[in-house]
Protein backbone atom coordinates (compact mmCIF):
# COMPACT_ATOMS: atom_id res chain seq x y z
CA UNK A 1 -24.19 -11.83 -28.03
CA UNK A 2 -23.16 -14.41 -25.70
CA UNK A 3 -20.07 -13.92 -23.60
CA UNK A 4 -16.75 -14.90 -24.35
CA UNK A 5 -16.49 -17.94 -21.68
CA UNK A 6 -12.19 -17.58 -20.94
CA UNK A 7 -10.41 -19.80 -18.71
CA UNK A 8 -7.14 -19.23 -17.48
CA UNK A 9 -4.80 -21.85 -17.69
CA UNK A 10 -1.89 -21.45 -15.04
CA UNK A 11 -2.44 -19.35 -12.02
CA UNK A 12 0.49 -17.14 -11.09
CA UNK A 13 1.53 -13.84 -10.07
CA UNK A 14 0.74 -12.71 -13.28
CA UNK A 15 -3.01 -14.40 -14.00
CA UNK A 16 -4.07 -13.17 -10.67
CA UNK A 17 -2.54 -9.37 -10.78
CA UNK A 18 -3.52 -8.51 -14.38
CA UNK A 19 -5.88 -11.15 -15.86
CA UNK A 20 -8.42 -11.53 -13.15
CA UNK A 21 -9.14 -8.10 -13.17
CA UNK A 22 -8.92 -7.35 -16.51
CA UNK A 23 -11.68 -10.10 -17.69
CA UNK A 24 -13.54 -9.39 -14.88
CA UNK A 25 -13.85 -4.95 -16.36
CA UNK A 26 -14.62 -6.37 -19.82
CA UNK A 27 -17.75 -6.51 -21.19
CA UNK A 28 -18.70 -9.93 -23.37
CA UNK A 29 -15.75 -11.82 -21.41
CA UNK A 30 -16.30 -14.09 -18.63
CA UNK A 31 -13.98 -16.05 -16.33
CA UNK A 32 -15.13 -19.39 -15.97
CA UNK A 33 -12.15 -21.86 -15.18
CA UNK A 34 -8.97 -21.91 -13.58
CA UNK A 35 -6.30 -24.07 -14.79
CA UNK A 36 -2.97 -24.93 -12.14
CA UNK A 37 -1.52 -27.25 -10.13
CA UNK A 38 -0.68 -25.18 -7.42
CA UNK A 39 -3.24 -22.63 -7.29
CA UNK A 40 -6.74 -21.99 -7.36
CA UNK A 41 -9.56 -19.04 -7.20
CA UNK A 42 -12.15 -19.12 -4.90
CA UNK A 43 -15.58 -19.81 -7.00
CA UNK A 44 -13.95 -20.65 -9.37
CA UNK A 45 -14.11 -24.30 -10.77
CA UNK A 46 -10.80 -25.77 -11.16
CA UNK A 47 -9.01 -28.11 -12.67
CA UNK A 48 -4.80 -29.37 -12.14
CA UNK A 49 -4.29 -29.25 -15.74
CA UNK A 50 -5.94 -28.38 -19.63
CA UNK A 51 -6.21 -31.94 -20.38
CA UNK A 52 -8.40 -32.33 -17.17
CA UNK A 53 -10.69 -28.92 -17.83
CA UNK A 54 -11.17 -29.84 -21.26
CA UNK A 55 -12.59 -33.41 -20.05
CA UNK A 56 -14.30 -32.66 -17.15
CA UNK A 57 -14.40 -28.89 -16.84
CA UNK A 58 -17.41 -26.96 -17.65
CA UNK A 59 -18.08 -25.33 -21.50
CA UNK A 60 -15.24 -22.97 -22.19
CA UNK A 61 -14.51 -20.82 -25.22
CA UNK A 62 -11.13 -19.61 -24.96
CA UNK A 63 -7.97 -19.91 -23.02
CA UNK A 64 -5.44 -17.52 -21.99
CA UNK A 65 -2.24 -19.52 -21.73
CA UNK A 66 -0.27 -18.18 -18.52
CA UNK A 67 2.37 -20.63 -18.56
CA UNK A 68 5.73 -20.04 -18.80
CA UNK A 69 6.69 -20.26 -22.43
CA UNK A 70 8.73 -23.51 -22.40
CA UNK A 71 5.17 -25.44 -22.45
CA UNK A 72 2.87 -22.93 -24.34
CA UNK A 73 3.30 -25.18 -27.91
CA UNK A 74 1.82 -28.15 -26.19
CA UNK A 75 -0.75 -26.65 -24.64
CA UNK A 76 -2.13 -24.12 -27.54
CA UNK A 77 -2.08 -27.50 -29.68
CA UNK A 78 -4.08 -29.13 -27.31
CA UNK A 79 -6.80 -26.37 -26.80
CA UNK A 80 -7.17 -25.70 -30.36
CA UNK A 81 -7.33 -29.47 -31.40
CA UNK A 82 -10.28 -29.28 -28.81
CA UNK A 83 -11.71 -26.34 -30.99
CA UNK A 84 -10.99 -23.29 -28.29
CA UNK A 85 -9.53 -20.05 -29.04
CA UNK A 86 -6.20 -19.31 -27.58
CA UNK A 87 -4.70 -16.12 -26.08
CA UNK A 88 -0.81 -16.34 -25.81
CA UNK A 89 0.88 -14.33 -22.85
CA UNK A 90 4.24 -13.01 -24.11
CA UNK A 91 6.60 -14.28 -25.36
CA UNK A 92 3.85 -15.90 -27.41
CA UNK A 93 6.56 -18.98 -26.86
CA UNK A 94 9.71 -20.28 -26.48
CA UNK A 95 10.85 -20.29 -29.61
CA UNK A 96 10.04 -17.94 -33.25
CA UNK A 97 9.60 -21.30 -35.45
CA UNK A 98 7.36 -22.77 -32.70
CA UNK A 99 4.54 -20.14 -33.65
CA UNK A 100 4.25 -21.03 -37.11
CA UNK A 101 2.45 -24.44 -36.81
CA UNK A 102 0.14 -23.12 -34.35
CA UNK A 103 -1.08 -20.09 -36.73
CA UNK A 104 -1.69 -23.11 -39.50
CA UNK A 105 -3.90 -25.18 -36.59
CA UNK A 106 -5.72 -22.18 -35.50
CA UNK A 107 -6.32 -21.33 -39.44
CA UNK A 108 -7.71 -25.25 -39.82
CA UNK A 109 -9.98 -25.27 -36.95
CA UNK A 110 -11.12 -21.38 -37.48
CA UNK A 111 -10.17 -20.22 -34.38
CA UNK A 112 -8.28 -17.37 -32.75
CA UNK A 113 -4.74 -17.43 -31.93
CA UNK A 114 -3.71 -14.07 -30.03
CA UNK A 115 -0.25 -13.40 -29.57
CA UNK A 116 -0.25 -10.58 -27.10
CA UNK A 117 2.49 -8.00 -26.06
CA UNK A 118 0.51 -5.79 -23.41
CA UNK A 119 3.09 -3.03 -23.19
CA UNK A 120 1.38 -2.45 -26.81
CA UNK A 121 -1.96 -1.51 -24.86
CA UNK A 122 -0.39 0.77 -22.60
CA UNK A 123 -2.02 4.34 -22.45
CA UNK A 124 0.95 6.57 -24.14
CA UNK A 125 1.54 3.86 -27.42
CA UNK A 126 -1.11 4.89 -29.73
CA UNK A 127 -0.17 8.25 -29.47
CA UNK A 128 3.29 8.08 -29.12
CA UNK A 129 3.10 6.21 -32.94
CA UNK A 130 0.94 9.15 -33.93
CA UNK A 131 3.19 11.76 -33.30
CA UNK A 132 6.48 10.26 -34.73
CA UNK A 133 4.60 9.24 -37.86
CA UNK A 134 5.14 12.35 -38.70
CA UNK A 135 8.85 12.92 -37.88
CA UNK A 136 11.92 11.60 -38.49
CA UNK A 137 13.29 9.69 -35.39
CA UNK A 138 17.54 10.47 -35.17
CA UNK A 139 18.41 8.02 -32.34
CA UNK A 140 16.26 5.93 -29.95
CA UNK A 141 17.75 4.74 -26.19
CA UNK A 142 15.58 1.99 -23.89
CA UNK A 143 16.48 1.98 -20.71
CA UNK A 144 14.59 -0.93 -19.28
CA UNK A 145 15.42 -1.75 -15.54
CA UNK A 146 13.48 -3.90 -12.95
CA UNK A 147 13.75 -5.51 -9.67
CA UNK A 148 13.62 -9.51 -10.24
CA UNK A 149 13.05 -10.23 -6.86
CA UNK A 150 9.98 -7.65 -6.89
CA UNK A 151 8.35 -8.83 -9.77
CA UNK A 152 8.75 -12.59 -10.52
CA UNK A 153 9.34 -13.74 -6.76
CA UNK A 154 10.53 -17.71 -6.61
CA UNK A 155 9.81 -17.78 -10.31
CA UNK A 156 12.74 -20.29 -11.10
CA UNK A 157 11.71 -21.24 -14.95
CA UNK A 158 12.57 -17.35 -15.82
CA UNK A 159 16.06 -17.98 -15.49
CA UNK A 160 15.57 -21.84 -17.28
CA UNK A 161 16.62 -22.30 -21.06
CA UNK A 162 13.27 -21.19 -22.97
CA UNK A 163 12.35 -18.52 -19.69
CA UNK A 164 14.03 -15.21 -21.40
CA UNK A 165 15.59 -14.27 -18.49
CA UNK A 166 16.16 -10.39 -18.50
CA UNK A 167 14.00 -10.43 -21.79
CA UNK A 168 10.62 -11.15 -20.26
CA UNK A 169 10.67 -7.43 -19.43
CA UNK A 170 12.73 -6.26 -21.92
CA UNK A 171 10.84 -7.57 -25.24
CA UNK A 172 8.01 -5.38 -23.24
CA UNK A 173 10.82 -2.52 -24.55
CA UNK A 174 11.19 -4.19 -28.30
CA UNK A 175 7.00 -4.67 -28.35
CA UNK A 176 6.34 -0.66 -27.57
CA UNK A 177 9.58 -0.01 -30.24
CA UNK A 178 8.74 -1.95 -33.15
CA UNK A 179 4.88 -0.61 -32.45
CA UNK A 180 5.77 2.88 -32.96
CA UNK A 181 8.75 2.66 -35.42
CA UNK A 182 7.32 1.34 -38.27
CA UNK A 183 9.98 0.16 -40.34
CA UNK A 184 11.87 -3.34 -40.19
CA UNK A 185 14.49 -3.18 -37.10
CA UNK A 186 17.53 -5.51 -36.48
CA UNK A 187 19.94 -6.46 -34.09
CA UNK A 188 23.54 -5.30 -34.84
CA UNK A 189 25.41 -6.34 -31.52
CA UNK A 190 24.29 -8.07 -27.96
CA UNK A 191 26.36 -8.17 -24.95
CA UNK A 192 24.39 -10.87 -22.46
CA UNK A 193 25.26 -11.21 -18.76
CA UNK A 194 24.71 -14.60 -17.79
CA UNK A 195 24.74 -15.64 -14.01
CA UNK A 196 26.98 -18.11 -13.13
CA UNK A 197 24.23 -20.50 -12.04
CA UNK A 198 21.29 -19.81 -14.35
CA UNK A 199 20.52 -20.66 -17.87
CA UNK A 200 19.27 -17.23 -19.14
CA UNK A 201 20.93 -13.36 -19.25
CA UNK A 202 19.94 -11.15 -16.21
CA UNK A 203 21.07 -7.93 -17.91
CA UNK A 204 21.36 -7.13 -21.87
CA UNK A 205 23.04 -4.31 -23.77
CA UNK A 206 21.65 -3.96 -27.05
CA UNK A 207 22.41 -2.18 -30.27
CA UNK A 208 19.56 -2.22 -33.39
CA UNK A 209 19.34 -0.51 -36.30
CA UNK A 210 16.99 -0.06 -39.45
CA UNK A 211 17.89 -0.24 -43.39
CA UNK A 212 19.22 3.29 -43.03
CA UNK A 213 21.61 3.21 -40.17
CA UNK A 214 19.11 4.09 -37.36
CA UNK A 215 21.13 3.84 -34.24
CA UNK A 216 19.14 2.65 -31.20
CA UNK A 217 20.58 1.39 -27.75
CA UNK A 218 18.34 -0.46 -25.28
CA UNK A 219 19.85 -1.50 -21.58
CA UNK A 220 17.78 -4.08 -19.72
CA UNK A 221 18.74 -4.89 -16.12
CA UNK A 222 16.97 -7.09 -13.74
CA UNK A 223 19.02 -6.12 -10.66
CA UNK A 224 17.69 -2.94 -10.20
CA UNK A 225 16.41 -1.66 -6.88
CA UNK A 226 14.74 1.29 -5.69
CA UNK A 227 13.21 3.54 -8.22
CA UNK A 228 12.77 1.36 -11.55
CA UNK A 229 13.18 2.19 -15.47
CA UNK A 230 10.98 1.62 -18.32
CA UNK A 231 11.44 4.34 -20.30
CA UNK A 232 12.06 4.93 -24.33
CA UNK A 233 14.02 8.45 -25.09
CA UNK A 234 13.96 9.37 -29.07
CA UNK A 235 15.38 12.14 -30.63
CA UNK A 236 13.88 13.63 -33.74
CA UNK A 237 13.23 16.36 -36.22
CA UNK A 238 11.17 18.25 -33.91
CA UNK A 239 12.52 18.06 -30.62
CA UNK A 240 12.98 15.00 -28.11
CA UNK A 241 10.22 12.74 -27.37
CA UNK A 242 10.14 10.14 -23.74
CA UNK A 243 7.89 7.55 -23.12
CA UNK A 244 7.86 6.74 -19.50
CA UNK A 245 6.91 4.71 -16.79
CA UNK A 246 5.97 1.68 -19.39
CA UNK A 247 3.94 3.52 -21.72
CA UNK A 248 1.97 5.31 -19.35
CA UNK A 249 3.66 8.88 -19.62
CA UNK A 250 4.54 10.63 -23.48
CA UNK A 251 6.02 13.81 -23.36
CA UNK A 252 7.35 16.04 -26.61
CA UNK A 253 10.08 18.35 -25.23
CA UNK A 254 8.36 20.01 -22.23
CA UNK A 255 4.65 19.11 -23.17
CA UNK A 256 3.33 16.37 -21.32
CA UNK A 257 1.05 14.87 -23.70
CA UNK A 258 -0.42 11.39 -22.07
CA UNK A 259 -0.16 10.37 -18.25
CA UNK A 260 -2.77 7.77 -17.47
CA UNK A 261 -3.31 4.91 -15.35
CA UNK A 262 -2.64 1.28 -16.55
CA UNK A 263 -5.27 -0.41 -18.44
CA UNK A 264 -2.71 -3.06 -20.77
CA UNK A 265 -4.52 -6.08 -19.96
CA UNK A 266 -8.59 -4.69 -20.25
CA UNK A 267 -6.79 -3.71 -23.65
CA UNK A 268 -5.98 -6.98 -24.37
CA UNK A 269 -8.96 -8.83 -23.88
CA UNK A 270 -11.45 -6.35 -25.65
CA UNK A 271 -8.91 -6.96 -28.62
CA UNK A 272 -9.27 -10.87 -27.55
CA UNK A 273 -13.24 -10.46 -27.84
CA UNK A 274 -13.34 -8.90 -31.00
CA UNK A 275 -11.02 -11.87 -32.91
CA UNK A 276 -12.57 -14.60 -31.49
CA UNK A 277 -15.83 -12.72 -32.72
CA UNK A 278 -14.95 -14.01 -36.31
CA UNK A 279 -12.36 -16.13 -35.86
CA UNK A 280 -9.59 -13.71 -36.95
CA UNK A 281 -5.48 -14.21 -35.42
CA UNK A 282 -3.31 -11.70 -34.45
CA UNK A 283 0.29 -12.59 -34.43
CA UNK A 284 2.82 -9.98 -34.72
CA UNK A 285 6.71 -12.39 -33.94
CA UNK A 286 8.70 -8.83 -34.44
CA UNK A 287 9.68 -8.68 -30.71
CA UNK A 288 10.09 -12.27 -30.53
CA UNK A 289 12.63 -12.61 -33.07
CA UNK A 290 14.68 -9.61 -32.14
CA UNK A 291 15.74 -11.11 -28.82
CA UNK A 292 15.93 -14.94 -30.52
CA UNK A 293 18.64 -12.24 -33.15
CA UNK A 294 20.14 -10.78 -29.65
CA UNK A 295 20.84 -14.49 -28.27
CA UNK A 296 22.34 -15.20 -31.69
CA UNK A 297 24.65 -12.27 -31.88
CA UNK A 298 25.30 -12.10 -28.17
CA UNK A 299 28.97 -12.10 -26.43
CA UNK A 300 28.35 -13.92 -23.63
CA UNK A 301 29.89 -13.01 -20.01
CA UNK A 302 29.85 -14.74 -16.64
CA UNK A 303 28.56 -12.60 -13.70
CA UNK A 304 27.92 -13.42 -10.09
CA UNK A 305 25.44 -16.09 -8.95
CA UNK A 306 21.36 -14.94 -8.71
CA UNK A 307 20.08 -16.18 -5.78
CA UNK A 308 16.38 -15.73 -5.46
CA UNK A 309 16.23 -14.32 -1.93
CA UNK A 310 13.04 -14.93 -0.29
């Protein structure tokens, strides 16, 4: 079987950290194309934009859209008009409704469209959704806290209409939560902390619930410093359960069950390989439309200015 030719199309922190890598451990995938304006891979041919790789790059199969999600419509309808499959990074865009016309394109021209949520992949999910299959889960509490400044560094459009804010992390949280809890969640109340100068919440107190009165609390903060949070505590019939550290660490009361390195993103494109094998789309908007819920419901409050200090 031939490879999977991929190319990436915008070249930021995350592209280089987690997709580089990741294509470059999978078998049947190949990197073959950078898309960016302002960046560029060494040995890599490149190309400023998707219009300009489709017309004068070399043969691609796929691209992995690593834009922010403002311009992610535009650009999956371009690359699937051109007959490529298309892997979404989350949020799979900036909007639920958005999503809809792309899964009809992608259905039209037979071709994968891959909504990804990577926190999914992570080493403690799968068995995490095991284990409470077969309990009943009492409460749930996401505590889901990260350093801005460490992880999306001069990254303006974050805090833009359309860029999540807090939420790019913290539908990581609602991706791993609606994974293992299998029945249909909702938001019951949202308190959003808006910065006086930005566009989008940098902290988020949530409260969800399921058809029979499931209480579940998630906290997402992106002023954290020091030591940072992404953990999932659930009580149940048989004793407490954590994930940890992202879904990297599951313990069940004092049994430490799964603590394993990351491996999200080789995950994602061995999932990638296999659609675009036959054609087949994965798009799961669960995540997406609880926080699009959470910025319906949400009180709104006014906190001090975000600079991004560099």
């Amino acid at each position: 079987m031939n490879p999977l030719r991929v190319a990436i199309v915008g070249f930021g922190k995350i592209a280089r950290d987690q997709h580089v890598p990741a294509i470059a451990a999978t078998d049947g995938v190949e990197l073959v194309a950078v898309a960016s304006r302002n960046a560029s891979l060494p040995g890599v041919p490149h190309a400023a934009t998707l219009d300009e790789l489709l017309r004068d790059g070399p043969p691609i199969d796929a691209v992995a859209l690593c834009t922010p999600p403002q311009v992610r419509h535009a650009q999956a309808t371009t690359a699937l008009a051109a007959g490529k499959h298309v892997m979404l990074e989350k949020p799979p865009g900036a909007t639920v409704a958005e999503i809809k016309p792309l899964m009809i394109a992608a259905t039209a021209a037979q071709r994968t469209l891959f909504a990804t949520w990577h926190s999914r992949f992570a080493p403690a999910v799968e068995p995490a959704r095991q284990l409470l299959a077969g309990r009943k889960i009492t409460s749930v509490k996401i505590t889901w806290k990260e350093d801005v400044r460490v992880w999306h560094p001069g990254q303006a459009w974050i805090f833009e209409a359309g860029g999540l804010g807090v939420f790019d992390p913290g539908i990581n949280a609602l991706s791993i939560l609606t994974r293992i809890v299998p029945q249909p969640l909702f938001v019951t109340s949202a308190d959003l902390a808006f910065p006086a100068n930005r566009d989008a919440p940098i902290a988020a107190n949530l409260a969800l619930s399921d058809a029979q009165g499931l209480r579940i609390a998630a906290e997402f903060d992106f002023r954290q410093t020091g030591p940072q949070s992404w953990d999932i505590d659930l009580d149940t019939d048989g004793g407490p359960v954590t994930l940890s550290l992202g879904g990297a660490k599951l313990e069940a009361g004092d049994k430490q069950l799964v603590d394993a390195p990351d491996a999200e993103y080789a995950g994602l494109y061995r999932r990638f390989r296999e659609l675009a094998a036959t054609g087949e789309s994965d798009i799961d908007l669960a995540p997406l439309q609880l926080v699009a819920d959470a910025f319906l419901l949400g009180r709104r409050r006014m906190v001090e200015p975000f600079e991004d200090e560099t």
